[in-house]
PDB file of N, CA and C in Angstrom:
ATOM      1  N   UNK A   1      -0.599-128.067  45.520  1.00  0.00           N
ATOM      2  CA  UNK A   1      -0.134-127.151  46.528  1.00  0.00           C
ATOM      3  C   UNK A   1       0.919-127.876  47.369  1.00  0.00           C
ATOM      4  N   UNK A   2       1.948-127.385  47.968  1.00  0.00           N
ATOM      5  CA  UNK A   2       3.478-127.699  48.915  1.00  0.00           C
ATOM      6  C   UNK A   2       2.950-127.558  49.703  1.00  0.00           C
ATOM      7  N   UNK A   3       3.111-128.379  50.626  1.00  0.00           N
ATOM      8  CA  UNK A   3       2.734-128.834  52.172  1.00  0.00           C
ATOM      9  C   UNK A   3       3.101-127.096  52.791  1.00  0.00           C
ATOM     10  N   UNK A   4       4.377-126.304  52.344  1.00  0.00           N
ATOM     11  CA  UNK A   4       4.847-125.274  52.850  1.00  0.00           C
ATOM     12  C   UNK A   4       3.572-124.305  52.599  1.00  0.00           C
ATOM     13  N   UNK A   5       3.216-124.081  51.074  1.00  0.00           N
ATOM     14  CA  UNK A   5       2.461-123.006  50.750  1.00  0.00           C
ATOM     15  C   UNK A   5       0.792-123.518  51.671  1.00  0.00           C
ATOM     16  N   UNK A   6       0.407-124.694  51.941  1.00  0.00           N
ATOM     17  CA  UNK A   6      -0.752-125.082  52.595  1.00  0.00           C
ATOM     18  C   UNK A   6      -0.146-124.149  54.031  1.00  0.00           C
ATOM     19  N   UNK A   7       0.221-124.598  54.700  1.00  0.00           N
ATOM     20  CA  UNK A   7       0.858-124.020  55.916  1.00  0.00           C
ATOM     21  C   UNK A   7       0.938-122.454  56.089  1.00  0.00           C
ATOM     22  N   UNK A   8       1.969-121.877  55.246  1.00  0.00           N
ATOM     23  CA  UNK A   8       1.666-120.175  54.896  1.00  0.00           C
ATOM     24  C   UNK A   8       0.299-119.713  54.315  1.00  0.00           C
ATOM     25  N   UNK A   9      -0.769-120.196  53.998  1.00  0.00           N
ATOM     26  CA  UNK A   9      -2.034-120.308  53.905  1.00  0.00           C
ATOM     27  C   UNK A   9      -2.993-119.780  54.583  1.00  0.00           C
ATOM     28  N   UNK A  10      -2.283-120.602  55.468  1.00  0.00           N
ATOM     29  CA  UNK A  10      -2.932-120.979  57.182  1.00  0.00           C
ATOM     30  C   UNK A  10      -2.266-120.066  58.153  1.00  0.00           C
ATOM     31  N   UNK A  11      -1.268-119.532  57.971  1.00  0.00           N
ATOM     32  CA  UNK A  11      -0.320-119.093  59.337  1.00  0.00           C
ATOM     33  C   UNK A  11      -0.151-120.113  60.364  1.00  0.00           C
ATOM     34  N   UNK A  12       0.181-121.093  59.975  1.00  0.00           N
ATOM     35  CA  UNK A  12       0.250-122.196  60.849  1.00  0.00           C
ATOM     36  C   UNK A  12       1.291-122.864  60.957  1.00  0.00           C
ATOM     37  N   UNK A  13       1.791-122.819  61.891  1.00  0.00           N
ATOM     38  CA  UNK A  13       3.730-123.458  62.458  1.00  0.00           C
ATOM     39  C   UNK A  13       3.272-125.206  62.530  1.00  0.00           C
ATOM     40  N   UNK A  14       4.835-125.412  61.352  1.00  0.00           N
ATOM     41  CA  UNK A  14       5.115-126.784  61.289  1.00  0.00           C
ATOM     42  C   UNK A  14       5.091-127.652  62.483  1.00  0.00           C
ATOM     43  N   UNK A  15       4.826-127.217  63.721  1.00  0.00           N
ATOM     44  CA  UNK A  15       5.053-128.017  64.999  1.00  0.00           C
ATOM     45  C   UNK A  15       2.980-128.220  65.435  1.00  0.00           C
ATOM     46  N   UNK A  16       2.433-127.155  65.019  1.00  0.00           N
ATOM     47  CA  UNK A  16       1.106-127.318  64.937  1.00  0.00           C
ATOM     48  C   UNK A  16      -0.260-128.914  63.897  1.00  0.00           C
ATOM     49  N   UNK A  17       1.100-128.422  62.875  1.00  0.00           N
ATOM     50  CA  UNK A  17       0.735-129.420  61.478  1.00  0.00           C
ATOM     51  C   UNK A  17       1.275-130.877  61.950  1.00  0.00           C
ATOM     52  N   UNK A  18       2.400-130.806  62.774  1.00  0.00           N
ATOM     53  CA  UNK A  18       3.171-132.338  63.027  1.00  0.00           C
ATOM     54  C   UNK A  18       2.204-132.823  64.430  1.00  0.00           C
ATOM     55  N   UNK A  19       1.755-131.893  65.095  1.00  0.00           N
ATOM     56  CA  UNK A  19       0.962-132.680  65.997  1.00  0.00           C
ATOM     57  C   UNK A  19      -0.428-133.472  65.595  1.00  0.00           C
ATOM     58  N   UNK A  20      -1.060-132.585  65.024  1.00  0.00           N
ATOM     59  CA  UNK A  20      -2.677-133.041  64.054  1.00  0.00           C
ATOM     60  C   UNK A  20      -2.256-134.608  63.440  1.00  0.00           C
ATOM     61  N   UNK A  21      -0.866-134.243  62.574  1.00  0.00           N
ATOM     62  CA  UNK A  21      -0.532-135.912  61.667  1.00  0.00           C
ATOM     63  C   UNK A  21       0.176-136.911  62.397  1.00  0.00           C
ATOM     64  N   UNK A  22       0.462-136.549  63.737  1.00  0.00           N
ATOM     65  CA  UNK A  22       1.379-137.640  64.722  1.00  0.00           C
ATOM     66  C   UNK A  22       2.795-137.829  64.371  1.00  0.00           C
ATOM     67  N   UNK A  23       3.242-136.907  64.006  1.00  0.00           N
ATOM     68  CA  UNK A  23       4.615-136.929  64.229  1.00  0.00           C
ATOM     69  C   UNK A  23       5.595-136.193  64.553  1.00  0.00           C
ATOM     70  N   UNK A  24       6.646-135.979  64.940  1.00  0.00           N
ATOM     71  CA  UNK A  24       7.731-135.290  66.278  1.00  0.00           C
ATOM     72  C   UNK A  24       7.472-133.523  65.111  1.00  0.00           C
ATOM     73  N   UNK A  25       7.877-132.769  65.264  1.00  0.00           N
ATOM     74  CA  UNK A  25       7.998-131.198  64.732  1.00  0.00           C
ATOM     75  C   UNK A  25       9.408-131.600  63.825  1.00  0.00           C
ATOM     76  N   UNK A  26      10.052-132.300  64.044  1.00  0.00           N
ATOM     77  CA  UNK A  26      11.402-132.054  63.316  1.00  0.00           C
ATOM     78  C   UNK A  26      10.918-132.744  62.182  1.00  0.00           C
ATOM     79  N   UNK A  27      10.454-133.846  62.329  1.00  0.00           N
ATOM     80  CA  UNK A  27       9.908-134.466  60.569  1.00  0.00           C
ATOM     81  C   UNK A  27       9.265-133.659  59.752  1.00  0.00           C
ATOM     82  N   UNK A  28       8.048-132.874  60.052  1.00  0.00           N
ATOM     83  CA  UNK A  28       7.735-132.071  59.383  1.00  0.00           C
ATOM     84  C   UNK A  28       8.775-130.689  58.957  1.00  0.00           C
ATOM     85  N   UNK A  29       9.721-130.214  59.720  1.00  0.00           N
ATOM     86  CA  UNK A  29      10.694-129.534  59.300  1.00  0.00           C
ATOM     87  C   UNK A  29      11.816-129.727  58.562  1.00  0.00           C
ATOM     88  N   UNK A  30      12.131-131.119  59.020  1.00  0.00           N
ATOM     89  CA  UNK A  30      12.848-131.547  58.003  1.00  0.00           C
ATOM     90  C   UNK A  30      12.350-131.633  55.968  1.00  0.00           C
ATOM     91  N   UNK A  31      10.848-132.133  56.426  1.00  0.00           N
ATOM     92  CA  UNK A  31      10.653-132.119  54.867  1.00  0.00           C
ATOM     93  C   UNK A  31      10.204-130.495  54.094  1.00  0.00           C
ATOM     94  N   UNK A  32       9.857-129.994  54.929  1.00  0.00           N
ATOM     95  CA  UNK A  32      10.079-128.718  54.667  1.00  0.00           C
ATOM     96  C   UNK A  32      11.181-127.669  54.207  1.00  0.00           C
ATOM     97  N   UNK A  33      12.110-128.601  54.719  1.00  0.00           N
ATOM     98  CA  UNK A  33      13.827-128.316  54.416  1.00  0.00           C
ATOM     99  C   UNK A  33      14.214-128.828  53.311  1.00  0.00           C
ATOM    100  N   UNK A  34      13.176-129.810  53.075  1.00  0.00           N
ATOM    101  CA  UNK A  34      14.107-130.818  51.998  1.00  0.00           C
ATOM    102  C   UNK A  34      14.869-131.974  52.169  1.00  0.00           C
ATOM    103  N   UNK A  35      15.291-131.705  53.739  1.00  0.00           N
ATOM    104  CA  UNK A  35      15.919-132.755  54.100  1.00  0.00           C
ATOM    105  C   UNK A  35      15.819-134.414  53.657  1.00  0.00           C
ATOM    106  N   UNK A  36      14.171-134.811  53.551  1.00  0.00           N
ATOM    107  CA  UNK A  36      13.602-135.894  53.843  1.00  0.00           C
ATOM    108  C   UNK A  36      12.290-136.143  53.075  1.00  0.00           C
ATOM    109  N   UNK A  37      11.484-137.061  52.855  1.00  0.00           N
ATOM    110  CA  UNK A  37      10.517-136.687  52.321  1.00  0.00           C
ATOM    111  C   UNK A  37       9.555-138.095  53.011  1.00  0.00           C
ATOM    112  N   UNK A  38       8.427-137.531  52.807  1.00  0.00           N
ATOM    113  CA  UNK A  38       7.078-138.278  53.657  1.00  0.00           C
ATOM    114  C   UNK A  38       7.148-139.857  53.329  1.00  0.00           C
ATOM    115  N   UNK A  39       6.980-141.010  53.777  1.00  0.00           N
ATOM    116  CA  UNK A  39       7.000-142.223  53.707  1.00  0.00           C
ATOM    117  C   UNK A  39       5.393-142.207  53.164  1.00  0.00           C
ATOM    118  N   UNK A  40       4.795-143.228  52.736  1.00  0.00           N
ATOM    119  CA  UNK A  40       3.748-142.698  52.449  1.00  0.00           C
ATOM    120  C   UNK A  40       2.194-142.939  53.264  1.00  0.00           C
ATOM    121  N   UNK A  41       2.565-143.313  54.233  1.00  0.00           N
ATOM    122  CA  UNK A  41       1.669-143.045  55.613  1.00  0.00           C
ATOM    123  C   UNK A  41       1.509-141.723  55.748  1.00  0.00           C
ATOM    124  N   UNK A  42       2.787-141.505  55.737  1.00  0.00           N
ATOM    125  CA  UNK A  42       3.028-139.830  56.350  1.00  0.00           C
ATOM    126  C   UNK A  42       2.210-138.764  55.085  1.00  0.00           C
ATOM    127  N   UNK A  43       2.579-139.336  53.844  1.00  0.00           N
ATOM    128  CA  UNK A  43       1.789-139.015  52.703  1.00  0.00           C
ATOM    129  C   UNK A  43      -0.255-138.601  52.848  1.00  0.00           C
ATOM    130  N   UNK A  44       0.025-140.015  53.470  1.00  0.00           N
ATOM    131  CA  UNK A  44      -1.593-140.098  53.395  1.00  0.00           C
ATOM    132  C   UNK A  44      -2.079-139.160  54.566  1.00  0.00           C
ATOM    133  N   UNK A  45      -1.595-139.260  55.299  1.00  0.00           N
ATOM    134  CA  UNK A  45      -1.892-137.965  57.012  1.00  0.00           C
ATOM    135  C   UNK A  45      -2.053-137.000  56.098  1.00  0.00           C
ATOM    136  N   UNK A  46      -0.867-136.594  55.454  1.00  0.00           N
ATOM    137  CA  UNK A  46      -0.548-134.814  55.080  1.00  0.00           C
ATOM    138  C   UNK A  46      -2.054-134.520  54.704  1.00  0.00           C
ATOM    139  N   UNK A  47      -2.311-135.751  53.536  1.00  0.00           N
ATOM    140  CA  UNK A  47      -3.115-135.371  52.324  1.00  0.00           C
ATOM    141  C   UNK A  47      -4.561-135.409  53.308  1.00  0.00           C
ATOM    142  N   UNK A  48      -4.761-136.189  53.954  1.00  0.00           N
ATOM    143  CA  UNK A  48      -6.077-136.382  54.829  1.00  0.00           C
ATOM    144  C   UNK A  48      -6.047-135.120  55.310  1.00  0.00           C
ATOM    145  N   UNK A  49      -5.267-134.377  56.780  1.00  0.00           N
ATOM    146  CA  UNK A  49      -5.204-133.430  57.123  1.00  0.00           C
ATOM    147  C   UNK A  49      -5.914-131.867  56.641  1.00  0.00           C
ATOM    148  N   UNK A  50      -5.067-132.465  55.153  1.00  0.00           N
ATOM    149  CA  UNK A  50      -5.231-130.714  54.225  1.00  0.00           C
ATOM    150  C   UNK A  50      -6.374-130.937  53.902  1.00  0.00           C
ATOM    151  N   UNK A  51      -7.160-131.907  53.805  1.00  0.00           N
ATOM    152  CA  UNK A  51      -8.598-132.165  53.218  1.00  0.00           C
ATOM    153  C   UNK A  51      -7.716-132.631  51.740  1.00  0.00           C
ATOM    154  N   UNK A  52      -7.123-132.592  51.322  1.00  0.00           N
ATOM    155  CA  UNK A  52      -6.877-133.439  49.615  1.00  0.00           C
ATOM    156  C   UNK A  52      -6.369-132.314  48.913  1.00  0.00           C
ATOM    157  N   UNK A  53      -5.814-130.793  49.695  1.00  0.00           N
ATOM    158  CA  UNK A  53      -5.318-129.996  49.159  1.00  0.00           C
ATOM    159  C   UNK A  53      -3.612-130.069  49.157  1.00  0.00           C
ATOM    160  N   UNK A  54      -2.986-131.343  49.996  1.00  0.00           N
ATOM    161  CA  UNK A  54      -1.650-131.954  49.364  1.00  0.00           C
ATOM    162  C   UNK A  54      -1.945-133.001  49.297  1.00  0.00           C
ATOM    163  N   UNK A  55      -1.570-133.143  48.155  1.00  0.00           N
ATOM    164  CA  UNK A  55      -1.812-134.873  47.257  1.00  0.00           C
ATOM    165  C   UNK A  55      -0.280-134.884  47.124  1.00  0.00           C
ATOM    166  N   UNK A  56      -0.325-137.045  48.002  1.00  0.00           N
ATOM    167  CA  UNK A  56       1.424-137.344  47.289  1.00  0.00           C
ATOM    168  C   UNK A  56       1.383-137.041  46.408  1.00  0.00           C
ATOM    169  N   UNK A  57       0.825-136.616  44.937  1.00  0.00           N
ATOM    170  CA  UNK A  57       1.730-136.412  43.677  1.00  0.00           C
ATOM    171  C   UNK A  57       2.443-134.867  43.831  1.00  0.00           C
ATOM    172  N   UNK A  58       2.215-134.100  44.816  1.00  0.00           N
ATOM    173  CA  UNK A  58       3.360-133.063  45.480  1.00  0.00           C
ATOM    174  C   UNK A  58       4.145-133.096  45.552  1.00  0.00           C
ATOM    175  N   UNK A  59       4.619-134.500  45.741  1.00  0.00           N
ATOM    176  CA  UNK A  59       5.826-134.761  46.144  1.00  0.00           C
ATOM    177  C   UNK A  59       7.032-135.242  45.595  1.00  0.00           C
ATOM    178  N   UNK A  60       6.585-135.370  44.490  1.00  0.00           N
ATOM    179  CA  UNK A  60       6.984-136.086  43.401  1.00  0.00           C
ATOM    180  C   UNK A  60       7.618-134.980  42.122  1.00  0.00           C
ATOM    181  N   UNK A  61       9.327-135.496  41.941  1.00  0.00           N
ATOM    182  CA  UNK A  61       9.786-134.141  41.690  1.00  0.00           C
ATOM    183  C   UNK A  61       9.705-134.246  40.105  1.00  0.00           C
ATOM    184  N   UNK A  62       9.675-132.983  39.752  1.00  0.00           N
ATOM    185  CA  UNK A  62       9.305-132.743  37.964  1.00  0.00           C
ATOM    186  C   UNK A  62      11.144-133.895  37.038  1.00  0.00           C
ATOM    187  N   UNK A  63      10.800-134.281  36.338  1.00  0.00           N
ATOM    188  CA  UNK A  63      12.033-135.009  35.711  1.00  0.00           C
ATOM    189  C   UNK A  63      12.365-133.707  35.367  1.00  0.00           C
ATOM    190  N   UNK A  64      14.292-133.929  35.414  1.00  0.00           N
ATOM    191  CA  UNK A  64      15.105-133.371  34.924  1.00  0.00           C
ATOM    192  C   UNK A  64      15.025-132.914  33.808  1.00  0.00           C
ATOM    193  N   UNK A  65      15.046-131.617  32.791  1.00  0.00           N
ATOM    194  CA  UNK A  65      15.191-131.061  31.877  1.00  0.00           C
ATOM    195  C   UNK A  65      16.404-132.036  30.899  1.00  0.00           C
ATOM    196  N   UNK A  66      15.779-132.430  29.628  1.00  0.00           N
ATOM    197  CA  UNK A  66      17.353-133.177  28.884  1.00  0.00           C
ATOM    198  C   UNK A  66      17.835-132.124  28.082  1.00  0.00           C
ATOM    199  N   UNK A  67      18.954-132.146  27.164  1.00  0.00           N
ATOM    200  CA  UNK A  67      19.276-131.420  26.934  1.00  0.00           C
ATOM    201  C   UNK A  67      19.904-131.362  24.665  1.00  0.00           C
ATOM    202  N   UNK A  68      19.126-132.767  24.897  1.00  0.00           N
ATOM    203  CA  UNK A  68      18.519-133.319  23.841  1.00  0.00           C
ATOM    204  C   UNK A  68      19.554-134.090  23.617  1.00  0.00           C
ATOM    205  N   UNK A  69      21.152-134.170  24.008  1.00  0.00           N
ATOM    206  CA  UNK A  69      22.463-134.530  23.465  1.00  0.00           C
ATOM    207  C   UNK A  69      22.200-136.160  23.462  1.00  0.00           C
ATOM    208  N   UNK A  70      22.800-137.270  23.673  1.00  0.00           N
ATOM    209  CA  UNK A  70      23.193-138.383  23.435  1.00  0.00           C
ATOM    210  C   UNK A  70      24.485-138.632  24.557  1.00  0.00           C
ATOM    211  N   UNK A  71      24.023-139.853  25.314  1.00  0.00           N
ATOM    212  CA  UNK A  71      25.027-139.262  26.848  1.00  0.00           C
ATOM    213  C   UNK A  71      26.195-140.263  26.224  1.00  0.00           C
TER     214      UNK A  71
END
């Protein structure tokens, strides 16, 4: 589950979620944006927080599709 879809879940504003894990509202918006992504302290909060319903491997983006060619 995305830290986002945990949150829409909940009806619960990113400034609610950044206070519980100790950090400013814009970090959590930012990674919500995409902007940025969790250090892995910040990792371990999220995942503690949600109870283990965001696991860093969330975060972690699917490899690129190849396209079978020879670069």
């Amino acid at each position: 589950m995305t830290l986002r879809e945990y949150l829409q879940s909940r009806d619960m504003k990113p400034s609610a979620f950044a206070a519980e894990v100790g950090v400013p509202p814009s970090t959590i918006t930012r990674i919500l944006n995409g902007e940025r992504s969790p250090g892995l302290e910040l990792m371990r909060a999220i995942r503690d927080n949600t109870n283990g319903e965001v696991q860093p491997n969330d975060w972690l983006a699917a490899p690129a599709p190849t396209t079978g060619e020879a670069a």
